[in-house]
Each structure stands twice: as structure tokens, then as C-alpha cells.
PDB file of N, CA and C in Angstrom:
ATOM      1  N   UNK A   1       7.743  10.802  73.054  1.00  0.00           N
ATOM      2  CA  UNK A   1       8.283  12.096  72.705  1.00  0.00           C
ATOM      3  C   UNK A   1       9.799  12.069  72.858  1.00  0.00           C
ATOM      4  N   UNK A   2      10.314  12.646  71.913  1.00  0.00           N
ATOM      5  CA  UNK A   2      12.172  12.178  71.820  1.00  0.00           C
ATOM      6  C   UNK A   2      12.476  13.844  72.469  1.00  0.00           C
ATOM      7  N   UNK A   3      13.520  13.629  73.597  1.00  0.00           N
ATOM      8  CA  UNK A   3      14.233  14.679  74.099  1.00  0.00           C
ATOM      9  C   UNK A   3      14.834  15.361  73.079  1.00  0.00           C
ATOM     10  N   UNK A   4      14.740  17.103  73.546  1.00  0.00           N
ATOM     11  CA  UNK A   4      15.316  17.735  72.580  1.00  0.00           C
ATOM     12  C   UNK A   4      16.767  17.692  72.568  1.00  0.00           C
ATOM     13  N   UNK A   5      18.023  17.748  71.557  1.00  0.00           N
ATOM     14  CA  UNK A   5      19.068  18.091  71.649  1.00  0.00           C
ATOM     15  C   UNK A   5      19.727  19.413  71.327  1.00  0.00           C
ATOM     16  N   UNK A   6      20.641  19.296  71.533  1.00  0.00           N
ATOM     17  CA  UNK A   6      21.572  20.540  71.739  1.00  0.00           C
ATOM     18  C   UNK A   6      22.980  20.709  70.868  1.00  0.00           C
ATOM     19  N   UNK A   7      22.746  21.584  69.999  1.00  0.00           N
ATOM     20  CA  UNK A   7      24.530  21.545  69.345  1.00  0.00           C
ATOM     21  C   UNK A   7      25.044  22.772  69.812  1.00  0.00           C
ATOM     22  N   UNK A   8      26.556  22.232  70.522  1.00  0.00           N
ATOM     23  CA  UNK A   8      27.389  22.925  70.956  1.00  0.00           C
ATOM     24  C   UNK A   8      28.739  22.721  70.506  1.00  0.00           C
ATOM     25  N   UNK A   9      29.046  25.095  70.454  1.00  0.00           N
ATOM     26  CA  UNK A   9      30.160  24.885  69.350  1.00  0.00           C
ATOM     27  C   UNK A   9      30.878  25.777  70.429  1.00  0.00           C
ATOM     28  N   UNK A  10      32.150  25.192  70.436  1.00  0.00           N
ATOM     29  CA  UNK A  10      33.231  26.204  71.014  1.00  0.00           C
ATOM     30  C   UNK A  10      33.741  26.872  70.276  1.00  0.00           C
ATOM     31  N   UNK A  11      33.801  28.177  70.696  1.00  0.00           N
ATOM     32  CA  UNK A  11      34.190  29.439  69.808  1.00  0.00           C
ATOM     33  C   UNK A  11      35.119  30.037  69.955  1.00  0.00           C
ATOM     34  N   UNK A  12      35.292  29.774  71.698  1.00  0.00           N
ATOM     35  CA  UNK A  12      37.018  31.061  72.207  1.00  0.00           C
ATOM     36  C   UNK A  12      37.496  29.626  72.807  1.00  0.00           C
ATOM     37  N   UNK A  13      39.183  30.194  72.891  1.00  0.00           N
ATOM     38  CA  UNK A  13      39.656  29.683  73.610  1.00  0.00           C
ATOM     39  C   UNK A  13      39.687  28.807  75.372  1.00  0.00           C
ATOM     40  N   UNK A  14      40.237  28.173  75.811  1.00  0.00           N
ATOM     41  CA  UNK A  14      40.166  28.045  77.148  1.00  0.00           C
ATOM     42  C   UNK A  14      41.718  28.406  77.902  1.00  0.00           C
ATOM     43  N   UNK A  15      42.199  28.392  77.209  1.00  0.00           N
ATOM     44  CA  UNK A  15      44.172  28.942  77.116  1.00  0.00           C
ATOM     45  C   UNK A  15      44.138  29.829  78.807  1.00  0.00           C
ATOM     46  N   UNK A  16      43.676  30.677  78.501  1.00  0.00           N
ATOM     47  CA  UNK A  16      43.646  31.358  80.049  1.00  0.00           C
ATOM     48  C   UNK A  16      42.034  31.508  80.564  1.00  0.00           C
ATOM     49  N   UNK A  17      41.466  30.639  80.930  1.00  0.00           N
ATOM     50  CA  UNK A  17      40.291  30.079  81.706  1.00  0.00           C
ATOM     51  C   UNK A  17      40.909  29.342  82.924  1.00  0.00           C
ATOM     52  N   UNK A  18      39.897  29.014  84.166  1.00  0.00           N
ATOM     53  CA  UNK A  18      40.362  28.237  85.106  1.00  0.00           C
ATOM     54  C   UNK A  18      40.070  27.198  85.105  1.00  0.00           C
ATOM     55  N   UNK A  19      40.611  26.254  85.897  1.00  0.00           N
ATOM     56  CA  UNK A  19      40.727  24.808  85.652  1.00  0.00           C
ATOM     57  C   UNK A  19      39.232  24.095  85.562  1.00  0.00           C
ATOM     58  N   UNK A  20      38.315  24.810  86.245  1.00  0.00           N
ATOM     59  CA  UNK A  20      36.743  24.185  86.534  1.00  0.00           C
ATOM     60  C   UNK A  20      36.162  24.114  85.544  1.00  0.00           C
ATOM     61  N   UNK A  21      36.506  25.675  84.163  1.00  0.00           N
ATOM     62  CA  UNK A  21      36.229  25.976  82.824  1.00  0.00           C
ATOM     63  C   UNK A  21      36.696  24.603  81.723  1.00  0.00           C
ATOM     64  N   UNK A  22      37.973  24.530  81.879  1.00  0.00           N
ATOM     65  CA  UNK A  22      38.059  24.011  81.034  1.00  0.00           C
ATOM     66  C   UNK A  22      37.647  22.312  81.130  1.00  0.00           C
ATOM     67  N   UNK A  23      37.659  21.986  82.495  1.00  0.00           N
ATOM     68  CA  UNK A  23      37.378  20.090  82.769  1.00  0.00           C
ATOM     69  C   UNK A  23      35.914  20.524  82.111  1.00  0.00           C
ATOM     70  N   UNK A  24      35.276  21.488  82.355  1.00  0.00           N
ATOM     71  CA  UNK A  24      33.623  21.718  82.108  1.00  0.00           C
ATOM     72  C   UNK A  24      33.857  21.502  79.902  1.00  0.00           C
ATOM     73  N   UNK A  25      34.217  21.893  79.916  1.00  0.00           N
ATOM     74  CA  UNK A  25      34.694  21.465  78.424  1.00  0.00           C
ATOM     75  C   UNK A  25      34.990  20.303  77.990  1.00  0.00           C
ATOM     76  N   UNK A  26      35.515  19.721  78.740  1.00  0.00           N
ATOM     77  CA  UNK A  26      35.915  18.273  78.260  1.00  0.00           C
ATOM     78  C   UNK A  26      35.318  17.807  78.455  1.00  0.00           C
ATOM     79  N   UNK A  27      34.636  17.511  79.915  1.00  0.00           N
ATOM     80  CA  UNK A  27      32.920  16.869  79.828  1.00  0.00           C
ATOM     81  C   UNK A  27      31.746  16.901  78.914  1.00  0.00           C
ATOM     82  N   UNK A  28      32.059  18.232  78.134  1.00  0.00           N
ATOM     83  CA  UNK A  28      30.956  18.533  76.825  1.00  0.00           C
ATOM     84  C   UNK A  28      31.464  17.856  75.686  1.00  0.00           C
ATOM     85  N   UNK A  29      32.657  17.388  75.798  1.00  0.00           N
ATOM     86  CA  UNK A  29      33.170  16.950  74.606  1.00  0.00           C
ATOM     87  C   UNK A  29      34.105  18.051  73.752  1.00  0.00           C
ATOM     88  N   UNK A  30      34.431  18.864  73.882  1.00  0.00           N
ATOM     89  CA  UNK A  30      34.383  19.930  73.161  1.00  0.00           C
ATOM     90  C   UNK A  30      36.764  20.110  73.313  1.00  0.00           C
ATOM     91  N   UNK A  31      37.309  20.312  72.642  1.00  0.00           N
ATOM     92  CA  UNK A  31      38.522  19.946  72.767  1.00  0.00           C
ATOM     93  C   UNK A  31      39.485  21.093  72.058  1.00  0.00           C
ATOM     94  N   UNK A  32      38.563  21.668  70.915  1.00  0.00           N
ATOM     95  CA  UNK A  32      39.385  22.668  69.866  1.00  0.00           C
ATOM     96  C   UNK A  32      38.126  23.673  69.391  1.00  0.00           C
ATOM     97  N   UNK A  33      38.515  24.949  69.281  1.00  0.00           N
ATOM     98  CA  UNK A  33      38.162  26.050  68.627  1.00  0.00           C
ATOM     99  C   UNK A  33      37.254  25.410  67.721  1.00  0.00           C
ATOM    100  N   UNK A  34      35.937  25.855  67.208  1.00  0.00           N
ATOM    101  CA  UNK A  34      35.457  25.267  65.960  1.00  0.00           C
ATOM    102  C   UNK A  34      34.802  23.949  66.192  1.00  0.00           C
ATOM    103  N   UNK A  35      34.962  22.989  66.956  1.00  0.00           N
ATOM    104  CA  UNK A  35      34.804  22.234  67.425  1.00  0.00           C
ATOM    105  C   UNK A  35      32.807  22.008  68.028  1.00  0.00           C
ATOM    106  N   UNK A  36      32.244  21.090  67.282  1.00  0.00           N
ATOM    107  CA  UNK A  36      30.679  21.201  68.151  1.00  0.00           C
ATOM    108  C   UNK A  36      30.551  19.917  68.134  1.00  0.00           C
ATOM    109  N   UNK A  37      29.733  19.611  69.023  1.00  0.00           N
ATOM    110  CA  UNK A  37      29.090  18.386  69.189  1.00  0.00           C
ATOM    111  C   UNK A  37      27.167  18.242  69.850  1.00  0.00           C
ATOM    112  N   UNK A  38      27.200  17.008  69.632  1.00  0.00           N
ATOM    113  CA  UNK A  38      25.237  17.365  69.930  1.00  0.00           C
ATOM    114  C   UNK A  38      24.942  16.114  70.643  1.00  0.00           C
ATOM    115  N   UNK A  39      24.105  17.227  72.040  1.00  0.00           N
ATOM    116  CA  UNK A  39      24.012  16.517  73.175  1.00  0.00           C
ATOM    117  C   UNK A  39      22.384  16.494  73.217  1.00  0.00           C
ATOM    118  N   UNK A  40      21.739  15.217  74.231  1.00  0.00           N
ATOM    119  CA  UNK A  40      20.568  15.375  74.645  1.00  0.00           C
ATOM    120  C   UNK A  40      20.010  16.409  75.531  1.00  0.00           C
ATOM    121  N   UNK A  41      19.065  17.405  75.751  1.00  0.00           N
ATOM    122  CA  UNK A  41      18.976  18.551  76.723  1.00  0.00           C
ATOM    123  C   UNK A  41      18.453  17.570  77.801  1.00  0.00           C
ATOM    124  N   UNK A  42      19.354  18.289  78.709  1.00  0.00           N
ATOM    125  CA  UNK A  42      19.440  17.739  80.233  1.00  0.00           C
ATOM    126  C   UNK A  42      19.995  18.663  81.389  1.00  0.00           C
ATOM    127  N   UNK A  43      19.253  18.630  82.081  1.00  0.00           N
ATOM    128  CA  UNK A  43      19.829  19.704  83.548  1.00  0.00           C
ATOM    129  C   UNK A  43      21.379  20.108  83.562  1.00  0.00           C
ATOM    130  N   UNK A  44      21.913  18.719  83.438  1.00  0.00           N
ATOM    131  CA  UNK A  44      23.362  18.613  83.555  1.00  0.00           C
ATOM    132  C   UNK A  44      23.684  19.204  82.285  1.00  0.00           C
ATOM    133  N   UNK A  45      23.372  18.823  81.490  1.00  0.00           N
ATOM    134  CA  UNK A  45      24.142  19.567  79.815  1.00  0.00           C
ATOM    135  C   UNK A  45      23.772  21.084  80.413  1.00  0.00           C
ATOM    136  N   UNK A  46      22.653  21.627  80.135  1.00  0.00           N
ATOM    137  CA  UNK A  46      22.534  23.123  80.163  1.00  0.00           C
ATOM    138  C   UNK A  46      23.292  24.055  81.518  1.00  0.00           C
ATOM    139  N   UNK A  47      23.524  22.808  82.410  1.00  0.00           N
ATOM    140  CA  UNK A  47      24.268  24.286  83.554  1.00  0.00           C
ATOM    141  C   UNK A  47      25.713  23.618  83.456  1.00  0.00           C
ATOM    142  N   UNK A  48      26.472  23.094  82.582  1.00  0.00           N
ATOM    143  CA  UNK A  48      27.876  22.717  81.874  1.00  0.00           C
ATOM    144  C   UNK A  48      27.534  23.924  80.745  1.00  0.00           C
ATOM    145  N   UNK A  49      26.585  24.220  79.875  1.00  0.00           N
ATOM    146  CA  UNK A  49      26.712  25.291  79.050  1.00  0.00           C
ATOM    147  C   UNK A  49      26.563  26.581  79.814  1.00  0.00           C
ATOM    148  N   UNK A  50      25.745  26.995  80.576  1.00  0.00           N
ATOM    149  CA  UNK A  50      25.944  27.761  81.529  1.00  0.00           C
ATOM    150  C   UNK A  50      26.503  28.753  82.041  1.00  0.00           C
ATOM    151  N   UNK A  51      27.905  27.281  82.750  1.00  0.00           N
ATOM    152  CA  UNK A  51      29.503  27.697  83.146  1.00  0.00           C
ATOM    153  C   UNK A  51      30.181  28.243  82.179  1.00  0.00           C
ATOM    154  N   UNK A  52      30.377  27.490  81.051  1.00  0.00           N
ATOM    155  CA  UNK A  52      31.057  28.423  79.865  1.00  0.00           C
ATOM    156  C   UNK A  52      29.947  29.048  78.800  1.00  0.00           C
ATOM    157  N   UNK A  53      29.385  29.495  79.194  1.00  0.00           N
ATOM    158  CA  UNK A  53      28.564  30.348  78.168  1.00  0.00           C
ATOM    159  C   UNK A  53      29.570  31.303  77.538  1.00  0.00           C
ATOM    160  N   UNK A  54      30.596  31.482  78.132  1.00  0.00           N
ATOM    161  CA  UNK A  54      31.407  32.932  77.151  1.00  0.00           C
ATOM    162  C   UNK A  54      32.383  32.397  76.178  1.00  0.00           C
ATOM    163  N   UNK A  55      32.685  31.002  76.004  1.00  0.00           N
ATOM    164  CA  UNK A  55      33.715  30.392  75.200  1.00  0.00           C
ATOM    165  C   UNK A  55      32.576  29.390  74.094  1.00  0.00           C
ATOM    166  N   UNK A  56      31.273  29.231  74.536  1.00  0.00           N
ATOM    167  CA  UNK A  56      30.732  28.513  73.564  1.00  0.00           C
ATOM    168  C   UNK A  56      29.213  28.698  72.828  1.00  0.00           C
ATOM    169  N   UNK A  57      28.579  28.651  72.022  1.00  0.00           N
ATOM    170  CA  UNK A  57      27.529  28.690  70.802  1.00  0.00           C
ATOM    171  C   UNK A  57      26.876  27.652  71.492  1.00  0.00           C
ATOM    172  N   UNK A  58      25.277  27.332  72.068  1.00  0.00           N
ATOM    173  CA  UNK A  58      24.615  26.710  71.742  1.00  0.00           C
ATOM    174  C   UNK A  58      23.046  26.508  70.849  1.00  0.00           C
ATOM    175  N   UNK A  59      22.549  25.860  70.660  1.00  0.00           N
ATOM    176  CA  UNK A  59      21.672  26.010  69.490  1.00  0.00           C
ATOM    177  C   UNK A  59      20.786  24.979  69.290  1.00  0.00           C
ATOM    178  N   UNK A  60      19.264  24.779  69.503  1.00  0.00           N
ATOM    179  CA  UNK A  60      18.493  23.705  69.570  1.00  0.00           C
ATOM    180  C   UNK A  60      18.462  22.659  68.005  1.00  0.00           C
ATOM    181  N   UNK A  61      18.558  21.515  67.688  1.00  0.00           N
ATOM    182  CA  UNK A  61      18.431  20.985  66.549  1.00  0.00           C
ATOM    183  C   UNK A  61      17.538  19.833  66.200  1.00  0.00           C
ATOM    184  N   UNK A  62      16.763  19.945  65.287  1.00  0.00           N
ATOM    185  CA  UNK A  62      15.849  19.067  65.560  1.00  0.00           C
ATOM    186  C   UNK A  62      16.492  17.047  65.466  1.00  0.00           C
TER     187      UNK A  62
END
């Protein structure tokens, strides 16, 4: 059975977020507005989406 993944899109800024916000971003990959990428679902991915749930879109894909 293949793990589900995850596409994640950053939507707001991190410009005035705190520093924990935005390293949590860069760990997702995620760098610019508009910006998504697609991760395996994992403990660690979903409580990194979590933390920024208010700056980013996620979305199951097959």
C-alpha cells in the first residue's frame, strides 16, 4: 500500500511571521507565495502544516 501524499501551497506571506514560522516553511520546501510542493503524509509533515496552517493550502493527491 503506497503512503498517501500531500500537496502543499503557500498562500500568505511569512514577511511578518516569527522565526519558528518561517524555518517551518523552509523545511516544507515552500520559499515564495504560489509556491506548492508534494510531500509523503507523515506525523512530521502534518504538524509542520499544522504550525502554519494560516499561510498555507493543503490537499490530499492521489
Amino acid at each position: 500500500m503506497m503512503a498517501k501524499k500531500i500537496k502543499i501551497t503557500q498562500v500568505k506571506s511569512s514577511a511578518h511571521s516569527r522565526q519558528n514560522m518561517k524555518d517551518t516553511l523552509r523545511t516544507l520546501g515552500l520559499r515564495k507565495i504560489g509556491q506548492s510542493v508534494v510531500r509523503e503524509e507523515s506525523d512530521a509533515v502534518l504538524g509542520a502544516i499544522r504550525t502554519v496552517r494560516h499561510l498555507v493550502t493543503a490537499e490530499e493527491v492521489d
